[in-house]
Structures are given as C-alpha cells and as structure tokens.
C-alpha atoms as a PDB file:
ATOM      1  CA  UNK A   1      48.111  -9.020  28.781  1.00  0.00           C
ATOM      2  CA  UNK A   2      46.457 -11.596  27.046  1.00  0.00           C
ATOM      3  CA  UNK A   3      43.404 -11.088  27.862  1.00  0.00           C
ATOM      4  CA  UNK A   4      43.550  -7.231  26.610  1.00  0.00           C
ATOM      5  CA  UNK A   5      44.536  -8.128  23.544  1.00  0.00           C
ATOM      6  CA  UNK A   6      41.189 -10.202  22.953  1.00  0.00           C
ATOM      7  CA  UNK A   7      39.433  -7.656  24.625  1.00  0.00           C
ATOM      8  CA  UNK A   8      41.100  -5.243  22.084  1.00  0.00           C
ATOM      9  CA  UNK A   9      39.506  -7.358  19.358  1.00  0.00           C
ATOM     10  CA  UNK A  10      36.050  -7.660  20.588  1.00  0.00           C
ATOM     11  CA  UNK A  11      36.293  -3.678  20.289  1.00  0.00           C
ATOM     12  CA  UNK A  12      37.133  -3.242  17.300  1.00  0.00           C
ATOM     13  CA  UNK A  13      34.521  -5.524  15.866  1.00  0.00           C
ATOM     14  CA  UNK A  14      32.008  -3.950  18.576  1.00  0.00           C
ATOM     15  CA  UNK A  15      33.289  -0.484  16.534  1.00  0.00           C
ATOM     16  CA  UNK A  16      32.834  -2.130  12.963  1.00  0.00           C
ATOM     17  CA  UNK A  17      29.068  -3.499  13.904  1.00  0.00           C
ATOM     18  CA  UNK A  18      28.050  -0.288  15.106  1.00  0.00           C
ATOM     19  CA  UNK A  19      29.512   1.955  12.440  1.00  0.00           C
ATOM     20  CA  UNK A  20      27.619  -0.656   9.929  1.00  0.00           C
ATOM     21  CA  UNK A  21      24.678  -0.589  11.873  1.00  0.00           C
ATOM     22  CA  UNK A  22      24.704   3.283  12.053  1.00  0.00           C
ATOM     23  CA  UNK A  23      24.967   3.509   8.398  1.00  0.00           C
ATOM     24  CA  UNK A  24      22.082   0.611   7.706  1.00  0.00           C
ATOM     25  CA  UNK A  25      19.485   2.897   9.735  1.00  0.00           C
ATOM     26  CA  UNK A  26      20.517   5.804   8.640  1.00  0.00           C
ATOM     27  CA  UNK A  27      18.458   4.536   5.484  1.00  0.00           C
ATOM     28  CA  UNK A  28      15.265   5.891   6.197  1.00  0.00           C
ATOM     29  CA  UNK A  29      12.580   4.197   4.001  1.00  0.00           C
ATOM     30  CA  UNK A  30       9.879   6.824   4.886  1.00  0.00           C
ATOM     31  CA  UNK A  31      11.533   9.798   3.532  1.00  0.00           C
ATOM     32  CA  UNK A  32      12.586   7.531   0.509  1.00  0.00           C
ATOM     33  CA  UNK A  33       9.005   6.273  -0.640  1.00  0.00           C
ATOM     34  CA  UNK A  34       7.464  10.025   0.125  1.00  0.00           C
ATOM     35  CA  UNK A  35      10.023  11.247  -2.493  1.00  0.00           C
ATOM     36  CA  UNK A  36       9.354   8.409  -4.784  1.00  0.00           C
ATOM     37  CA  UNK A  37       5.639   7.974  -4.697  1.00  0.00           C
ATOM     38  CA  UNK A  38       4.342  11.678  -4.097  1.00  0.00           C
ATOM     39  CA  UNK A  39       7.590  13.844  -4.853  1.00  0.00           C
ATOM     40  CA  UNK A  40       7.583  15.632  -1.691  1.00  0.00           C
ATOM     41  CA  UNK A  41      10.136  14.988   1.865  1.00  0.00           C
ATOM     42  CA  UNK A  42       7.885  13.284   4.242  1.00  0.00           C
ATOM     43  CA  UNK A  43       9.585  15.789   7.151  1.00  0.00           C
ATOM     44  CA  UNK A  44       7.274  18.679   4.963  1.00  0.00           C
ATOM     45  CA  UNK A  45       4.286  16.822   5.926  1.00  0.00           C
ATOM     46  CA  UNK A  46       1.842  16.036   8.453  1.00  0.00           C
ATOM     47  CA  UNK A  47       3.845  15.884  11.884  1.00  0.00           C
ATOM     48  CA  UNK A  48       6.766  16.390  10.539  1.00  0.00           C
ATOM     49  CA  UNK A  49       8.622  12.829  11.580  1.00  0.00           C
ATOM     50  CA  UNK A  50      10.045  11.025   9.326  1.00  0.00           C
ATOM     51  CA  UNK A  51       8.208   7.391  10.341  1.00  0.00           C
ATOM     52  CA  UNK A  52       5.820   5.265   9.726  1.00  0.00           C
ATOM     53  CA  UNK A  53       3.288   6.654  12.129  1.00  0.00           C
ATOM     54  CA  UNK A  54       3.269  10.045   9.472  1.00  0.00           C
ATOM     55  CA  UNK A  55       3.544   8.028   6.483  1.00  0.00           C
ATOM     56  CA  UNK A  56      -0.310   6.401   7.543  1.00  0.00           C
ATOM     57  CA  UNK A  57      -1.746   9.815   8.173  1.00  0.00           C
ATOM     58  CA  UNK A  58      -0.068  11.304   4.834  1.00  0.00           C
ATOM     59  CA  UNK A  59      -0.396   8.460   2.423  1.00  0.00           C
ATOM     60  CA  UNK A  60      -2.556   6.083   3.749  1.00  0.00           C
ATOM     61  CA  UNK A  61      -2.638   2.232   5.199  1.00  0.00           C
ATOM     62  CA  UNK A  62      -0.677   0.524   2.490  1.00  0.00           C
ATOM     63  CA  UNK A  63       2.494   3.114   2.771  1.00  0.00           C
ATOM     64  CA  UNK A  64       2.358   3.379   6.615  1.00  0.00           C
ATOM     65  CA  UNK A  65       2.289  -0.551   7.165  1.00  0.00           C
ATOM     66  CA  UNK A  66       5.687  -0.805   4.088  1.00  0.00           C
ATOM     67  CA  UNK A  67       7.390   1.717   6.067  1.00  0.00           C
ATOM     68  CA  UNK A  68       6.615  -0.034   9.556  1.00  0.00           C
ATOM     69  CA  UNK A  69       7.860  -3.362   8.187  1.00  0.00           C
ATOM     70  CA  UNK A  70      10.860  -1.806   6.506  1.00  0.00           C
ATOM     71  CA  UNK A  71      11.755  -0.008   9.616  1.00  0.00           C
ATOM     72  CA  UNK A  72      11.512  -3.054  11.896  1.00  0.00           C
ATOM     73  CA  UNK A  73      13.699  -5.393   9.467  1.00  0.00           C
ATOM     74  CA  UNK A  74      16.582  -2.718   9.365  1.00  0.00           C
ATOM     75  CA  UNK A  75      16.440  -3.748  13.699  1.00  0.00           C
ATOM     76  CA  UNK A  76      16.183  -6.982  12.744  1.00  0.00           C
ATOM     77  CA  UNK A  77      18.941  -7.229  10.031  1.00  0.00           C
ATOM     78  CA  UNK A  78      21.197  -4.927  11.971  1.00  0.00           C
ATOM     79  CA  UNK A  79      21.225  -6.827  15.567  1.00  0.00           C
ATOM     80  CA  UNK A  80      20.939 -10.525  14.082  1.00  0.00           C
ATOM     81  CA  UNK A  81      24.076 -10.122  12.352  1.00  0.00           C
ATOM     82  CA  UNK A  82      25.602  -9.082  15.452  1.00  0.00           C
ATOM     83  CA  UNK A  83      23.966 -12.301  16.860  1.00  0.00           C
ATOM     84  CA  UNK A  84      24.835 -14.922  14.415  1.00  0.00           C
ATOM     85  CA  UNK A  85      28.662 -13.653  14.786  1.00  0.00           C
ATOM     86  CA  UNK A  86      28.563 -13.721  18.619  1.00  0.00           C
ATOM     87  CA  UNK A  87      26.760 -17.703  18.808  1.00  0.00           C
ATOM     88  CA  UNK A  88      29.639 -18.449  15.958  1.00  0.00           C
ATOM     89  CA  UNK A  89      32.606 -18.403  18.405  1.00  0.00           C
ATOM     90  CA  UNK A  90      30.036 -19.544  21.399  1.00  0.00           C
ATOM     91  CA  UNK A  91      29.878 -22.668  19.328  1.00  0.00           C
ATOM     92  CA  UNK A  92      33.358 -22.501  18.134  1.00  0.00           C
ATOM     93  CA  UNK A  93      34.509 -22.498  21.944  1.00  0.00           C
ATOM     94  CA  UNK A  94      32.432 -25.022  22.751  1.00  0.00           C
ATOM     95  CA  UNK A  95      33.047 -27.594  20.469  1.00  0.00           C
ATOM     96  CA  UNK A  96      36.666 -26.426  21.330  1.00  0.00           C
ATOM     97  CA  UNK A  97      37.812 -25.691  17.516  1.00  0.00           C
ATOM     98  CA  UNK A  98      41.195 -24.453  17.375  1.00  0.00           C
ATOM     99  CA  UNK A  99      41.897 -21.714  15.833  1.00  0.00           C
ATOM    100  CA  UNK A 100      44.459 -18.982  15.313  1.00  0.00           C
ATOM    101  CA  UNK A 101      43.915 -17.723  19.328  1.00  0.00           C
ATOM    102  CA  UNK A 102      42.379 -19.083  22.267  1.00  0.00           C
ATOM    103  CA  UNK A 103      38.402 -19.128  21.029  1.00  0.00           C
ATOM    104  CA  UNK A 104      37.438 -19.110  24.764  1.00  0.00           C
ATOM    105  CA  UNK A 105      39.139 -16.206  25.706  1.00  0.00           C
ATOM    106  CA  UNK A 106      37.401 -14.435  22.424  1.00  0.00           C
ATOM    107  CA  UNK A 107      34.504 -15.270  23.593  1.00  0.00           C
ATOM    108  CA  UNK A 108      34.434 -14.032  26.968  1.00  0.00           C
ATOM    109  CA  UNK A 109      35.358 -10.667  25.130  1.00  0.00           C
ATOM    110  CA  UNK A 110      32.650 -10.445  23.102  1.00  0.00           C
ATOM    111  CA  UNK A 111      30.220 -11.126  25.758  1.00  0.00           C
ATOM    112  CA  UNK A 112      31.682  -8.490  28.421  1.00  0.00           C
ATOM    113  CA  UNK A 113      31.010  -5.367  24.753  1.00  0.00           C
ATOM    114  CA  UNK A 114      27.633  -7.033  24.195  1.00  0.00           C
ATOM    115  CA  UNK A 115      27.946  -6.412  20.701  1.00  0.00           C
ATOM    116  CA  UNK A 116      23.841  -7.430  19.479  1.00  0.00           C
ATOM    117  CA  UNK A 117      23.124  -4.383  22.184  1.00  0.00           C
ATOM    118  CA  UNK A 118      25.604  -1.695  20.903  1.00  0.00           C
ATOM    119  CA  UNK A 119      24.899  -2.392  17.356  1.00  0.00           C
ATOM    120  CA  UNK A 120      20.903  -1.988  18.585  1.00  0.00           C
ATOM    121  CA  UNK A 121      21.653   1.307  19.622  1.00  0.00           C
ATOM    122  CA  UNK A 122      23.209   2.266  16.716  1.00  0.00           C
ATOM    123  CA  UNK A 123      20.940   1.418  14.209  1.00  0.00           C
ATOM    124  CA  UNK A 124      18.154   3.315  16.070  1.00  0.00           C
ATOM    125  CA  UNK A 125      20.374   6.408  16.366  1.00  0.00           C
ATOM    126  CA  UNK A 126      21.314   5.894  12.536  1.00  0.00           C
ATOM    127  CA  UNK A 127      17.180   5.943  12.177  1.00  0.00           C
ATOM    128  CA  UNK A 128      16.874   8.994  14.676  1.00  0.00           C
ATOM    129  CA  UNK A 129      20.085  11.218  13.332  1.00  0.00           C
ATOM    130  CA  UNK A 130      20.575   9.530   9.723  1.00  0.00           C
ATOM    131  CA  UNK A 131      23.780  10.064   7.950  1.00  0.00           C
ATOM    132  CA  UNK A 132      22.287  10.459   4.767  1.00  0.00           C
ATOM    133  CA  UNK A 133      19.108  13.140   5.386  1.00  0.00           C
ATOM    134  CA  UNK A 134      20.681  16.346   7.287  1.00  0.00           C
ATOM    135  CA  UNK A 135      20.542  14.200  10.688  1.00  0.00           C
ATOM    136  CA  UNK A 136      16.562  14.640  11.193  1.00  0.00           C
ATOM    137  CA  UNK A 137      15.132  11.580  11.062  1.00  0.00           C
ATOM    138  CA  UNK A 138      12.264   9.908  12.646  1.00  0.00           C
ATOM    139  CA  UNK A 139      11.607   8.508  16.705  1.00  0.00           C
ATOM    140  CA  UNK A 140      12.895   4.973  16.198  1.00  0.00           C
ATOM    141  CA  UNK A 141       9.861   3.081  17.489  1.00  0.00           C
ATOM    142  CA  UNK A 142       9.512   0.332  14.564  1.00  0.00           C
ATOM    143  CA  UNK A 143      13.670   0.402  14.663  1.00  0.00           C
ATOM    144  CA  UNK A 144      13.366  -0.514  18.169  1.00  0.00           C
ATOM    145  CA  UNK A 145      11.051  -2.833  17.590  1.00  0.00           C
ATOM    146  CA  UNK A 146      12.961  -4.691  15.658  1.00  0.00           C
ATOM    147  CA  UNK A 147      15.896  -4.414  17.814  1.00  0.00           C
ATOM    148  CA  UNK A 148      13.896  -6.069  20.954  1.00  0.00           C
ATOM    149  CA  UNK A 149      12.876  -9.041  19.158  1.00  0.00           C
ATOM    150  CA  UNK A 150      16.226  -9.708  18.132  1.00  0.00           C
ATOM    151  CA  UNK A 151      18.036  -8.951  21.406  1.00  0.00           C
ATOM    152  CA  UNK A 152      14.778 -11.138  23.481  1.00  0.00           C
ATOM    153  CA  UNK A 153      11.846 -12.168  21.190  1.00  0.00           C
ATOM    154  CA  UNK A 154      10.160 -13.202  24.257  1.00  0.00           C
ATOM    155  CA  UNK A 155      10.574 -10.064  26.022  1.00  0.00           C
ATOM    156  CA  UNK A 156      10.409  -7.924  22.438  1.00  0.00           C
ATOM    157  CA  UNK A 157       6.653  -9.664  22.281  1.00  0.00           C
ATOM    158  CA  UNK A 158       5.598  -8.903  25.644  1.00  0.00           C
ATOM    159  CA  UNK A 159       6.212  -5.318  25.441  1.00  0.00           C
ATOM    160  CA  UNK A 160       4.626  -5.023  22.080  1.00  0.00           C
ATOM    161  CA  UNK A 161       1.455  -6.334  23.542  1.00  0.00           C
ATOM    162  CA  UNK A 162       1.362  -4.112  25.844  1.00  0.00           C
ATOM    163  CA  UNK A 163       2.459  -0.976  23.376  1.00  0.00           C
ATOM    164  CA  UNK A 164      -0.597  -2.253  20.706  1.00  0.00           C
ATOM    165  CA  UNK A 165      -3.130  -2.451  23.676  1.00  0.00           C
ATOM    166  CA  UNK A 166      -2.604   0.877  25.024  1.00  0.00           C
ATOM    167  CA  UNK A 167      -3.043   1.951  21.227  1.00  0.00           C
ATOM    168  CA  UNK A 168      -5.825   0.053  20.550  1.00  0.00           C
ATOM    169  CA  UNK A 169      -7.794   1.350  23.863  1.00  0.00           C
ATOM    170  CA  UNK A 170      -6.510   4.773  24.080  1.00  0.00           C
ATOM    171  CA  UNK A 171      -5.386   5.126  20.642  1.00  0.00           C
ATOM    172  CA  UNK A 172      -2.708   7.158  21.203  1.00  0.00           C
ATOM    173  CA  UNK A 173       0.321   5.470  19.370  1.00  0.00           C
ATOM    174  CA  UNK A 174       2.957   7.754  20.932  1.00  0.00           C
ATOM    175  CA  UNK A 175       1.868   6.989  24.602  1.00  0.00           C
ATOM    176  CA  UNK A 176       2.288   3.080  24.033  1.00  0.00           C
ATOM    177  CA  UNK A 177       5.783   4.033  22.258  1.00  0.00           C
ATOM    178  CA  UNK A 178       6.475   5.589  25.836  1.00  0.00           C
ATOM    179  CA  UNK A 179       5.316   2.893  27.921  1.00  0.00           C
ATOM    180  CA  UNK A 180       7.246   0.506  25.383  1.00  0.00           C
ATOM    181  CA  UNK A 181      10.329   2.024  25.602  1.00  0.00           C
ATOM    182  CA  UNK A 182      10.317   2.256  30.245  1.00  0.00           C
ATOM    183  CA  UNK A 183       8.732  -1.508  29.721  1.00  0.00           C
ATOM    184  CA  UNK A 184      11.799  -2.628  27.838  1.00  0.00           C
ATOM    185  CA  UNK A 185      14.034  -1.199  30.131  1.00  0.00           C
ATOM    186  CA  UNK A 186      12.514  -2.386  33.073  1.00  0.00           C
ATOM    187  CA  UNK A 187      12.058  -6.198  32.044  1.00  0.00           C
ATOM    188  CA  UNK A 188      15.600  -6.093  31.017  1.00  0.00           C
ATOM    189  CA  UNK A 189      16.672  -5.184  34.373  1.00  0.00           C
ATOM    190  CA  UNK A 190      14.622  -7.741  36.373  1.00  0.00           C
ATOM    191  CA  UNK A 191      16.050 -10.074  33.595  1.00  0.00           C
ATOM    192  CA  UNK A 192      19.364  -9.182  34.892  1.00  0.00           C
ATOM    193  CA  UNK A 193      18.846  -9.547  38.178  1.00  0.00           C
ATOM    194  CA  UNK A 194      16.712 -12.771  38.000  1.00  0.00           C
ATOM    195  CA  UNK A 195      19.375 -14.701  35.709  1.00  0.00           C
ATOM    196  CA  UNK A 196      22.187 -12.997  37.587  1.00  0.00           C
ATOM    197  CA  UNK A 197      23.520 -11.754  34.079  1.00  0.00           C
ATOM    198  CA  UNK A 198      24.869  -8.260  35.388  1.00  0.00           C
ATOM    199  CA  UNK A 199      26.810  -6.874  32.473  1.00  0.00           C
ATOM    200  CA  UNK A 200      27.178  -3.124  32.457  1.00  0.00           C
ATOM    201  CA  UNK A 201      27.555  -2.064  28.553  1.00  0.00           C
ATOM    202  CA  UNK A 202      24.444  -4.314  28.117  1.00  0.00           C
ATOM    203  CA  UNK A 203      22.797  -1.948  30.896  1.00  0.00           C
ATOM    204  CA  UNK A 204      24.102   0.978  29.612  1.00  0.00           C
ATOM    205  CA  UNK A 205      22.867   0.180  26.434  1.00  0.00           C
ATOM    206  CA  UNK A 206      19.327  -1.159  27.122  1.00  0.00           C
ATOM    207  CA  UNK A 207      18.918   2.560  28.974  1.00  0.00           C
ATOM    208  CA  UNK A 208      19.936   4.510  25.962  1.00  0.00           C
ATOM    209  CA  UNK A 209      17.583   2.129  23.706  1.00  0.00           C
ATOM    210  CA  UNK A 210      14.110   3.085  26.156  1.00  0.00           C
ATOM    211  CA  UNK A 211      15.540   6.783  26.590  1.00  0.00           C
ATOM    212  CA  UNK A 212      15.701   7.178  23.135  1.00  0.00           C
ATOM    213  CA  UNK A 213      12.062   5.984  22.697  1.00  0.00           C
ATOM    214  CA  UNK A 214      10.810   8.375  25.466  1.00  0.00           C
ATOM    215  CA  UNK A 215      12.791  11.468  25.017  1.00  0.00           C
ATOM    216  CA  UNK A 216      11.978  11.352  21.275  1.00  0.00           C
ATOM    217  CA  UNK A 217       8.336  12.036  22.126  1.00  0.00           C
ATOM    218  CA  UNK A 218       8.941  14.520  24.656  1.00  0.00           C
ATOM    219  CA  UNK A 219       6.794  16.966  22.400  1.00  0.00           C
ATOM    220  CA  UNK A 220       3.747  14.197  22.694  1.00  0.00           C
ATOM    221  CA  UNK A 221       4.657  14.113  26.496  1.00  0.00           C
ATOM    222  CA  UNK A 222       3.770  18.108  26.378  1.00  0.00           C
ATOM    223  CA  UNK A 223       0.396  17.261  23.988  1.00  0.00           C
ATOM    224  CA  UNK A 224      -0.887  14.392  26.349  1.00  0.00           C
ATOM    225  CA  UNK A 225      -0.792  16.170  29.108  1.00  0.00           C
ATOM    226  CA  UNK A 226      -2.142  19.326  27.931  1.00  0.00           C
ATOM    227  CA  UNK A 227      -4.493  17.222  26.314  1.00  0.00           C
ATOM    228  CA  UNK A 228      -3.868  18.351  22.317  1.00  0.00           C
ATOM    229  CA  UNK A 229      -2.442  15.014  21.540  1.00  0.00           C
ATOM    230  CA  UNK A 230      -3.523  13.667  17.886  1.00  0.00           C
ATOM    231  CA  UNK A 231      -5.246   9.902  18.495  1.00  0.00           C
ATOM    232  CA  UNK A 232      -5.063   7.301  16.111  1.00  0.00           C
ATOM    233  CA  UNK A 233      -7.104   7.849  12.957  1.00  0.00           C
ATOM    234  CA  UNK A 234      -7.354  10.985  13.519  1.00  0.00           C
ATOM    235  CA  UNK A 235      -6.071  13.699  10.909  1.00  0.00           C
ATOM    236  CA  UNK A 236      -3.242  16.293  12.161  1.00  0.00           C
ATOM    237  CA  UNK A 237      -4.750  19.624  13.047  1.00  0.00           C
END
C-alpha cells in the first residue's frame, strides 16, 4: 500500500515535468527569429521545417548556428531539471535525511518513471507538435541533442561524432540525424544490458526519442534513396 502511494507521487511529478517540458519546447526559436528578423514564418520557407537546418539555408550561418544552440539548451534545460530533482532525494536517501515520508522508498519511485527520460520525450514532442504554432513544428534533432547529453554525455558525444562525420563526408545532415537517432537507441540498449539496468519506461522512452528522429525524416528517407536529397551547402531546389 505503501509503496503505491510513493509510486503515486513519483507520477504525478513524472506528469508535472513532462507537461513543463512539453510547454518549454513547444517554444520554437526558429519560427520566432524568422518572424523577428525577416517578417516572414520560417515553415513558408525553404524546406518548410521549422529548425535550424532551414534557418542556415534561409538566413545564413549566424541564424542557423543561434537556432541550433537555442534548440539544444531547451534539451538541456528541460532534462537537467528533471536530473537535479531526481540526484536531490538520491542524496537525501543516502545521507538518510528524514523527512516527511520514507526518502528511500521515494526514491525507488522515481527511478522505476525515469523521470530525466519522459521529460526528454516531451520536450522533443513539444519541439515537433508545439503548443503554441498550430502543432507543426520542426524534426527535433538539436532538441534531441540536447536531451542525450543530459540523459548520458558520454553516450550523447559518441553519437554526435558519428552524426557530424557522416555530415561532414556525405554531407547529408538528415542521414546522420537518422543514423543518430538508431545509434542512440542502440547504445542505450547495450547500456542496459551491460550494467544490468533493465527499466522498461526508460526503454520505452529511449525508443520513442530515436523513432521520433527517424520517422521525422521519412520524406529525406524517400529523397536519399531516390537520390533527390538536398546536401549540405547546397540551396533547396
């Protein structure tokens, strides 16, 4: 009974954190600075996508690297805050700090909701269907950025190694977005298995996070292998 109750509590906090973290990327800065610096809805230009990727193409370097940056803190903000309160009751618990219930316990909660993952997912989706623009937003690849570090900086770095080389060599930025997003979910499972950290809403949400990446370029998919796909630095047809 107990333990339900604690469970009940990590829940609701899981809820807040995700509803906050919805609403935080459902600020997207690239259809913001297209208004403000050239008057016109980013989503009217270029490719369409509301990201930084379009933002380069449309308005140049200096716009497409403030709207990569901007996109990868929101990740950032969203999932460290989710963080910082989950290592608060680790330490709490540890140092065994009393408290109005059984700290433990609380812990153990939070840690079977995975809260840093769910609110991950919902700051890309927030990105991808924001609140605040008519639900068309952009494909969540600086979001999710972002999000990786926070969640495993050493994992977050690997895979964006690997995303920047294939872009760099092939230059096609949404093909290393693709390969990012299986990469991430791949590492996260052999992480699983090799640390023997099973936990199934952190599965379920890792999945969503690299199925969102891929499934948001499935138009790409179509243009790379028909060939039509636009490289990097090159101007949309």
């Amino acid at each position: 009974m107990m333990t339900n109750i604690f469970l009940g509590r990590a829940v609701i906090m899981t809820a807040i954190f995700g509803v906050l973290s919805y609403m935080i990327g459902s600020v997207n800065f690239s259809i913001l600075l297209s208004r403000a610096i050239g008057g016109k809805d980013i989503r009217k230009s270029g490719s369409g996508n509301a990201g930084a990727t379009n933002m380069l193409r449309t308005y140049g370097k200096k716009m497409g690297v403030i709207t990569l940056l901007l996109d990868v803190l929101k990740g950032i903000v969203c999932v460290l805050a989710a963080v910082l309160y989950v290592n608060y009751y680790h330490s709490a618990a540890a140092a065994s700090v009393s408290g109005s219930f059984d700290l433990t316990m609380y812990q153990n909660a939070l840690d079977i909701v995975s809260i840093p993952y769910v609110a991950g997912v919902c700051v890309v989706l927030g990105h991808n269907f924001p609140l605040y623009f008519g639900f068309k937003g952009g494909k969540g690849v600086a979001t999710s950025l972002g999000v990786v570090l926070m969640l495993d900086w050493k994992i977050g770095l690997i895979i964006a190694v690997c995303a920047i080389l294939v872009m760099a060599v092939l230059r096609y930025v949404s093909l290393g977005s693709i390969i990012g997003g299986a990469a991430f979910v791949i590492s996260e499972v052999i992480k699983m298995f090799v640390t023997d950290s099973f936990n199934a809403a952190q599965l379920i949400c890792v999945v969503i996070l690299g199925g969102l990446l891929i499934i948001r370029h499935h138009a790409n998919i179509k243009r790379l292998i028909n060939g039509t796909e636009n490289k990097l630095g090159q101007k949309k047809a």
